[in-house]
Protein backbone atom coordinates (compact mmCIF):
# COMPACT_ATOMS: atom_id res chain seq x y z
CA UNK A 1 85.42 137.41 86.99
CA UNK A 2 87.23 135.65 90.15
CA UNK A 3 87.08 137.42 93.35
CA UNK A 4 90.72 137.39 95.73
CA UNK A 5 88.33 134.96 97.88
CA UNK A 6 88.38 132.62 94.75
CA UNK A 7 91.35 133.16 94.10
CA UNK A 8 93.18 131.81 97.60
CA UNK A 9 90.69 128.94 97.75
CA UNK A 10 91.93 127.59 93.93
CA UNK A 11 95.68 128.22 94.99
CA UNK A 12 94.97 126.10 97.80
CA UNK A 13 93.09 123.76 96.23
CA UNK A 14 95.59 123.48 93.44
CA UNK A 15 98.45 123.41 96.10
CA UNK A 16 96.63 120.54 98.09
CA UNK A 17 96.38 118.92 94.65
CA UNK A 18 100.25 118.92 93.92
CA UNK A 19 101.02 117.76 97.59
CA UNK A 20 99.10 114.49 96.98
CA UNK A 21 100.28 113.97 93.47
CA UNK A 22 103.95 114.60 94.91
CA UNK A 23 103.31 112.01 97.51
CA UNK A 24 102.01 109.45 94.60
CA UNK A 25 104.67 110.18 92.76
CA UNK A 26 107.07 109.42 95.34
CA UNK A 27 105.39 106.25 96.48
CA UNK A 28 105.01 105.06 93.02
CA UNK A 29 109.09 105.73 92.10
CA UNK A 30 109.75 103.59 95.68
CA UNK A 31 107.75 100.62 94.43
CA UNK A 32 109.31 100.96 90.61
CA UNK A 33 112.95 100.81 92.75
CA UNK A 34 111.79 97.93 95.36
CA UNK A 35 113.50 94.59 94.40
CA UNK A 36 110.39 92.30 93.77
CA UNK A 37 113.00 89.69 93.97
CA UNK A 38 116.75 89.18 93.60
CA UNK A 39 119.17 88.80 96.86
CA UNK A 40 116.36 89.98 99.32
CA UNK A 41 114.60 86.98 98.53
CA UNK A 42 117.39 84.60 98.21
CA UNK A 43 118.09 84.96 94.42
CA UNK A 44 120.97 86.27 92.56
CA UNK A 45 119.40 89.03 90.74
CA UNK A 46 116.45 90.65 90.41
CA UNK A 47 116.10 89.90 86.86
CA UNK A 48 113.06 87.14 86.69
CA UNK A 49 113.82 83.98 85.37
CA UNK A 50 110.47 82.15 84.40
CA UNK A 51 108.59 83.64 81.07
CA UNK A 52 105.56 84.61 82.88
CA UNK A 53 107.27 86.36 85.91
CA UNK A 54 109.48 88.12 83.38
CA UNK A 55 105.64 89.11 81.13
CA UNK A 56 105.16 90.21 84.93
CA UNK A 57 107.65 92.12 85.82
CA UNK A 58 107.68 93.75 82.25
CA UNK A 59 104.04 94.61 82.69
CA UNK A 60 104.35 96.16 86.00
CA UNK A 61 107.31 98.13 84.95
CA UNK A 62 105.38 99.82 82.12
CA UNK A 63 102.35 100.35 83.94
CA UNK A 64 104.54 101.97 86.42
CA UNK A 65 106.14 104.44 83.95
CA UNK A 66 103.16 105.29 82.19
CA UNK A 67 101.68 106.34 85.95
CA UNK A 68 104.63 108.21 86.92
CA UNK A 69 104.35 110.30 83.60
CA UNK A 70 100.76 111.06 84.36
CA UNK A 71 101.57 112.09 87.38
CA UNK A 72 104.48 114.15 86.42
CA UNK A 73 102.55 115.45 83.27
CA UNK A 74 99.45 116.68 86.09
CA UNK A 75 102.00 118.41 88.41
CA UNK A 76 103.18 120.46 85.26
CA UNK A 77 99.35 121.72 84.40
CA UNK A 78 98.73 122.16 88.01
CA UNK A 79 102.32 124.44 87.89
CA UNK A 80 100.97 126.09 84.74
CA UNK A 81 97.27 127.04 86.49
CA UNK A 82 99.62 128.52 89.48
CA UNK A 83 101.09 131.09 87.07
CA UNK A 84 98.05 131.62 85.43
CA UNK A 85 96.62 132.64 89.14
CA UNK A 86 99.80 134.54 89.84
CA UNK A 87 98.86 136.64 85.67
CA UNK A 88 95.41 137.14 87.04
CA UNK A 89 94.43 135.28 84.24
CA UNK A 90 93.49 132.16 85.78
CA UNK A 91 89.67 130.88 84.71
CA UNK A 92 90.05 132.32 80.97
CA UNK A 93 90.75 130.34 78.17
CA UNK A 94 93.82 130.43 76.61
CA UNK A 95 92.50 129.79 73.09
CA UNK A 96 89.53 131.86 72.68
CA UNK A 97 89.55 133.79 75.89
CA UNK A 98 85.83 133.17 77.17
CA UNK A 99 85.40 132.46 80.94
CA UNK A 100 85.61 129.17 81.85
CA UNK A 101 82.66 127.76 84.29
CA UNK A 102 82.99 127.16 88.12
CA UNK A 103 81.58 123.68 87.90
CA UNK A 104 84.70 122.95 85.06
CA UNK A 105 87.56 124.94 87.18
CA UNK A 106 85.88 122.80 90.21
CA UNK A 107 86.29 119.73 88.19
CA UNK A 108 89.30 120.77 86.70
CA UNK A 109 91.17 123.16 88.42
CA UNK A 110 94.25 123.12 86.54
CA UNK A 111 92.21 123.46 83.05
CA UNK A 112 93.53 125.95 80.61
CA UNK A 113 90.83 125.59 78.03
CA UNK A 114 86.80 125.84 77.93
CA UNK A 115 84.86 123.03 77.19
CA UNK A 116 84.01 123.86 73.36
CA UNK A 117 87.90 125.12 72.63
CA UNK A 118 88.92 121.57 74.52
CA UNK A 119 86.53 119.14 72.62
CA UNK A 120 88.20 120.69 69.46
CA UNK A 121 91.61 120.12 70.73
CA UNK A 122 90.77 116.78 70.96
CA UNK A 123 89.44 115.99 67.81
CA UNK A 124 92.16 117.64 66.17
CA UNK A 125 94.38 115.55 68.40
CA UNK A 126 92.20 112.20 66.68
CA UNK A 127 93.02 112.89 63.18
């Protein structure tokens, strides 16, 4: 079982956690609306004209998307773990129940599953 001690240091861990992933987040949705080009650098538009720049600029954008969705996909579990703190269920398993370990809530302090329950999530997930 968690003791209240445990308790405040994994909402403050996972608040810490948020704060950073907020900042990321922020940071990476500035650089995904920064003109790389266009009238701030003399063109006419910020749409890339050569093949490669355009392969570029394409690649960049994605890259950028998929990291924003991470991040916004992290700051949901981490929201998630917060109400499981605030259930007093925070550190079970929300399959089977069992307690999860220290070393995987210190690891993972937004996970909502034990190791065995998690590996079978994910092979399910594979076929």
């Amino acid at each position: 079982m968690i003791s209240e001690a445990e308790v405040h240091a994994y909402r403050r861990g996972l608040l810490a956690l948020m704060s950073r992933l907020d900042r990321d987040r922020s940071q990476l949705m500035e650089e995904a609306l920064r003109a790389t080009s266009g009238e701030a650098s003399g063109g006419l538009s910020n749409i890339p004209l050569h093949p490669a720049d355009l392969g570029s600029h394409t690649f960049e954008e994605e890259l950028t998307v998929g990291l924003l969705e991470n991040e916004e996909q992290l700051i949901e579990e981490i929201n998630a773990a917060l109400g499981r703190l605030d259930e007093g269920v925070y550190g079970r398993c929300t399959a089977c129940g069992r307690e999860l370990s220290r070393e995987r809530l210190k690891a993972l302090p937004y996970a909502r599953h034990c190791v065995v329950c998690a590996r079978r999530l994910q092979r399910k997930a594979a076929n």
